[in-house]
Protein backbone atom coordinates (compact mmCIF):
# COMPACT_ATOMS: atom_id res chain seq x y z
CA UNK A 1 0.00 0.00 0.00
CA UNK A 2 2.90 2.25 0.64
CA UNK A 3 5.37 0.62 -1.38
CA UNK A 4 8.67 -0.81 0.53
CA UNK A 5 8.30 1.28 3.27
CA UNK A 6 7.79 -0.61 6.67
CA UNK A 7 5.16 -0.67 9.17
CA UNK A 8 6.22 1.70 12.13
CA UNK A 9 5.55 1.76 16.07
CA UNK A 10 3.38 5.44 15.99
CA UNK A 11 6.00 7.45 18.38
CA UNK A 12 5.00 9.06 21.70
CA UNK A 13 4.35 12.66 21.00
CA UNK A 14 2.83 15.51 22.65
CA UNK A 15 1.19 18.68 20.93
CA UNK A 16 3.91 21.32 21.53
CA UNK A 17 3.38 25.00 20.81
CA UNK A 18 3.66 26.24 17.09
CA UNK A 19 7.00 27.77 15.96
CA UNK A 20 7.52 29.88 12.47
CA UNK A 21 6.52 28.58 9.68
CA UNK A 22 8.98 26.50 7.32
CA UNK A 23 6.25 26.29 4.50
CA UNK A 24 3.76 29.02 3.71
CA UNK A 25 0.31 27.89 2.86
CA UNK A 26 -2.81 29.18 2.78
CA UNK A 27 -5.70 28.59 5.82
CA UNK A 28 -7.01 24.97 6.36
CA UNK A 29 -9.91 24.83 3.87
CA UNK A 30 -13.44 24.74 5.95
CA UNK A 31 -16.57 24.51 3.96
CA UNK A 32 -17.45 28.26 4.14
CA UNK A 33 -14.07 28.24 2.19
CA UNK A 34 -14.39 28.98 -1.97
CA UNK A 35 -12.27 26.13 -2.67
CA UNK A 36 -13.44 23.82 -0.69
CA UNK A 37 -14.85 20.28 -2.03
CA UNK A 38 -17.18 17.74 -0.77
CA UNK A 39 -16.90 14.64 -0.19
CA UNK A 40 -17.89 10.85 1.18
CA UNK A 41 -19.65 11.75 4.97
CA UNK A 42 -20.85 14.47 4.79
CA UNK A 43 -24.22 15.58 4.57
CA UNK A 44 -25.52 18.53 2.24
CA UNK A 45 -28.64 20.98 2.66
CA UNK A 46 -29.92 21.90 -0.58
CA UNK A 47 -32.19 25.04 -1.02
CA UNK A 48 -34.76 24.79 -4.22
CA UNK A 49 -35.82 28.80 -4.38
CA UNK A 50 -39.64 28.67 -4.83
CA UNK A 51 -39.65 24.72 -4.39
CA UNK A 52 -39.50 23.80 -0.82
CA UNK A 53 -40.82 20.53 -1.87
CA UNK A 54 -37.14 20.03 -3.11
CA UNK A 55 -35.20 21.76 -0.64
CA UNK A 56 -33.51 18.71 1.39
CA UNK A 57 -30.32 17.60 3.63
CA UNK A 58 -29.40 14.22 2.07
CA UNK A 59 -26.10 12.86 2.42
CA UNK A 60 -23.19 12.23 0.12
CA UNK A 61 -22.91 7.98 0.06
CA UNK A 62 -19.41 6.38 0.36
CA UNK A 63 -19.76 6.15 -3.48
CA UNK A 64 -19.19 10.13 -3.74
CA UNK A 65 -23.19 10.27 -4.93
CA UNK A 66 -26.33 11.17 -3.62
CA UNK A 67 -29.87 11.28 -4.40
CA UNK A 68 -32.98 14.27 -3.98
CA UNK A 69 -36.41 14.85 -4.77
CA UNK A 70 -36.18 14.16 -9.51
CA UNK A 71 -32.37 13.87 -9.02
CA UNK A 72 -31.03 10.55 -8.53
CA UNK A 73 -27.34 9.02 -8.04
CA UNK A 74 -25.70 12.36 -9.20
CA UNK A 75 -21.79 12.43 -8.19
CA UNK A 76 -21.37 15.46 -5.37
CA UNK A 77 -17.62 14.14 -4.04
CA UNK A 78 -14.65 16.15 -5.21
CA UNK A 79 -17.02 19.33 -6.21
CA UNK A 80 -17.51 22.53 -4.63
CA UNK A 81 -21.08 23.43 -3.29
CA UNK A 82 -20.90 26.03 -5.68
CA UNK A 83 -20.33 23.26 -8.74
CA UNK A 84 -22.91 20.84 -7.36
CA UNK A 85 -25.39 23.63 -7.18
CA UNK A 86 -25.12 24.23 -11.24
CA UNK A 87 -25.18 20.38 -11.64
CA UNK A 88 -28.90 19.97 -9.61
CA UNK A 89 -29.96 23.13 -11.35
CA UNK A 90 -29.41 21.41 -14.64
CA UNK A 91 -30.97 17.83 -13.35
CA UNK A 92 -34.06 19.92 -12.18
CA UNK A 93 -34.18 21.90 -15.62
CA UNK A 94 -36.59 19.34 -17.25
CA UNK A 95 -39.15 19.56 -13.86
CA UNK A 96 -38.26 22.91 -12.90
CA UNK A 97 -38.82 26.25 -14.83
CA UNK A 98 -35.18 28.22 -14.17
CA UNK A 99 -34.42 26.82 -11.07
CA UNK A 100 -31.99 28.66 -8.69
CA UNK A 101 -30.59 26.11 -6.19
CA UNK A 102 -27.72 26.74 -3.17
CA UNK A 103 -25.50 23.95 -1.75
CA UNK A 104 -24.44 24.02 1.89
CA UNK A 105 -22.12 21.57 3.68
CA UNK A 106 -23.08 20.42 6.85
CA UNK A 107 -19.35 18.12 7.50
CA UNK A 108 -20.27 15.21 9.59
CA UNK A 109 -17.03 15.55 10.76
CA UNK A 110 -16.90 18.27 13.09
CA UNK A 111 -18.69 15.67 15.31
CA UNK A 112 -17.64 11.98 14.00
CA UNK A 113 -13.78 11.30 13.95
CA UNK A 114 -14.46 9.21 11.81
CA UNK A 115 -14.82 11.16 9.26
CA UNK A 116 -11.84 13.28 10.13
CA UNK A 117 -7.76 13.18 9.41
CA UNK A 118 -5.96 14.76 12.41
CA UNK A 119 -2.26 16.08 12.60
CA UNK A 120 0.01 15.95 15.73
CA UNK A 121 2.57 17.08 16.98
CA UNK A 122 5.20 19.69 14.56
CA UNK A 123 2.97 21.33 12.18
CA UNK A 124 2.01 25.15 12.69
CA UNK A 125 -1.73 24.29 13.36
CA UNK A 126 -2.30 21.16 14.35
CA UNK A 127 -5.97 20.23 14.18
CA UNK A 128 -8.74 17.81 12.62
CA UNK A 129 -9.46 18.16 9.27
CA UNK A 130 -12.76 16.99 7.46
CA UNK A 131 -11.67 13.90 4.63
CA UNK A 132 -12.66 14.70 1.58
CA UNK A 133 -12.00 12.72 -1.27
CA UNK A 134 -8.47 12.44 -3.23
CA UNK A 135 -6.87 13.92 0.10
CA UNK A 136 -3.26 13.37 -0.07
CA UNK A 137 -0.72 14.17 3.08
CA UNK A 138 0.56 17.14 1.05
CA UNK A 139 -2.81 18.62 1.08
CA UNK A 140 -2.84 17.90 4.84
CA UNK A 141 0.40 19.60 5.42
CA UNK A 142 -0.60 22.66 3.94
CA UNK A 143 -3.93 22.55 5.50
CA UNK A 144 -2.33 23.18 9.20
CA UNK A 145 0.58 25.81 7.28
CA UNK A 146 3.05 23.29 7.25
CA UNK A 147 6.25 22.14 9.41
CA UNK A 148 7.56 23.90 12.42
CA UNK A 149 11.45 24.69 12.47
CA UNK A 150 11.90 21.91 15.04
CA UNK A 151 9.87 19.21 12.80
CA UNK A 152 11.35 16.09 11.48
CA UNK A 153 9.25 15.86 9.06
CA UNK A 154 10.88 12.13 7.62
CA UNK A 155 10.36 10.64 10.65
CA UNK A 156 6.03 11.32 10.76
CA UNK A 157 3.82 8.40 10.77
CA UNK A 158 0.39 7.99 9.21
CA UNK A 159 -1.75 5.58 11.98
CA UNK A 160 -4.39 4.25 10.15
CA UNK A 161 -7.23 1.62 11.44
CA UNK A 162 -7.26 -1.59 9.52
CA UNK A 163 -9.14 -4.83 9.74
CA UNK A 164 -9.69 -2.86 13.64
CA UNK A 165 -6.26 -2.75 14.37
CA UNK A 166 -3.97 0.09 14.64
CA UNK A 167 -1.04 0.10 11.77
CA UNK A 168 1.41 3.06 11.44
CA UNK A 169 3.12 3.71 8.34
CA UNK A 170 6.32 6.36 8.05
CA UNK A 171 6.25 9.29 5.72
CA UNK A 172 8.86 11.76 4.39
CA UNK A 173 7.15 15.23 4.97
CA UNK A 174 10.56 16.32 4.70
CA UNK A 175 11.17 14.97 1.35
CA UNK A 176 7.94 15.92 0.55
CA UNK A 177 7.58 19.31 1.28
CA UNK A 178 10.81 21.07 1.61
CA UNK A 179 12.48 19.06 -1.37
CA UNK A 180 9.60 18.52 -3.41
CA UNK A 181 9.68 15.28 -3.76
CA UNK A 182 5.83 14.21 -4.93
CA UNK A 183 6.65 10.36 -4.23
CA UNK A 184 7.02 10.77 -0.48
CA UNK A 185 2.82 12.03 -1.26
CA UNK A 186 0.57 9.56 0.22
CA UNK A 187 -3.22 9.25 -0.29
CA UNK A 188 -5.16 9.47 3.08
CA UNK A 189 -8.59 7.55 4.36
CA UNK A 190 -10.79 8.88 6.91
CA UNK A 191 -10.14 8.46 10.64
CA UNK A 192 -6.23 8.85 9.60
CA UNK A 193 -3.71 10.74 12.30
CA UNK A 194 -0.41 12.29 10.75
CA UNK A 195 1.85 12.26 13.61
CA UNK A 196 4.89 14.72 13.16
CA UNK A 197 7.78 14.67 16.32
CA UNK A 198 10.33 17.00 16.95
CA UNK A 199 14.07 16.72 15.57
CA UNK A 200 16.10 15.38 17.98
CA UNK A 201 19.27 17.41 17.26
């Protein structure tokens, strides 16, 4: 799954306070945020102007669809609500004369881990992220504004849940992020933790 690289004890790491930033990024994307994108979890309220018949909160299935009153199995994953929003409007074109329709994320996440990917430890902002789909560790770096100064970044581990056991998995943020180096990019699940410890020089 992560090619010859080993399974890993998850080190013992606290939260320590953030230090200036090594990588400048933008904010962590939250979905009031223009480029944020749905996905898998996460539940959507969907205003039909003049058609409250159609206005709904449905979620989006682990398939990255979901269904509505005359709109069935359209993809919403890896959209903005902005996107999805044109997409209903031309589904409900054939029932609905002009329709005007507004997409709102409601992110399960906020209150089922879950659904989340968290980061410990050495980046600027550590926090909880809501998964959306295609979410790679780079995009999680940059999320929480990267590495502290004291980070060693090659020595992070992804812990990951499988079969219901814990597995960790090392990554090069390092590599990754202060040499560019897009193989050390891993794709994440949700309910992941990125744990990033301090440099021990």
């Amino acid at each position: 799954m992560f090619g010859g690289e080993g399974a890993l004890r998850a080190p013992s790491t606290g939260i320590l306070a953030p230090a200036p930033v090594v990588a400048s990024s933008p904010q962590p994307l939250t979905p009031e945020s223009p480029n944020y994108r749905l996905g898998p979890g996460e539940n959507i309220q969907i205003f039909v102007w003049r058609a409250p018949e159609l206005s709904t909160v449905v979620p989006i299935r682990p398939d990255g669809r979901f269904s509505m009153p005359l709109v069935e199995d359209l993809p919403a994953a890896g959209k903005t609500p902005t996107e999805l929003a044109r997409d209903i409007e031309d589904r409900l074109k054939a029932y609905v004369q002009d329709p005007i329709v507004t997409v709102i994320a409601q992110v399960n996440g906020a209150g089922d881990p879950r659904q989340q990917v968290k980061v410990l430890g050495q980046a600027v902002n550590p926090s909880s992220l809501s998964y959306r789909s295609g979410l790679t560790a780079l995009d999680v770096v940059i999320a929480v504004g990267g590495l502290t100064e004291f980070a060693d970044g090659n020595r992070a581990v992804l812990v990951r849940e499988e079969n219901g056991q814990k597995v960790s998995y090392r990554l090069r943020l390092d590599d990754l992020v202060r040499k560019g180096d897009i193989a050390a990019d891993r794709p994440l699940m949700p309910g992941d933790t990125i744990i990033i410890p301090e440099s021990w020089l």
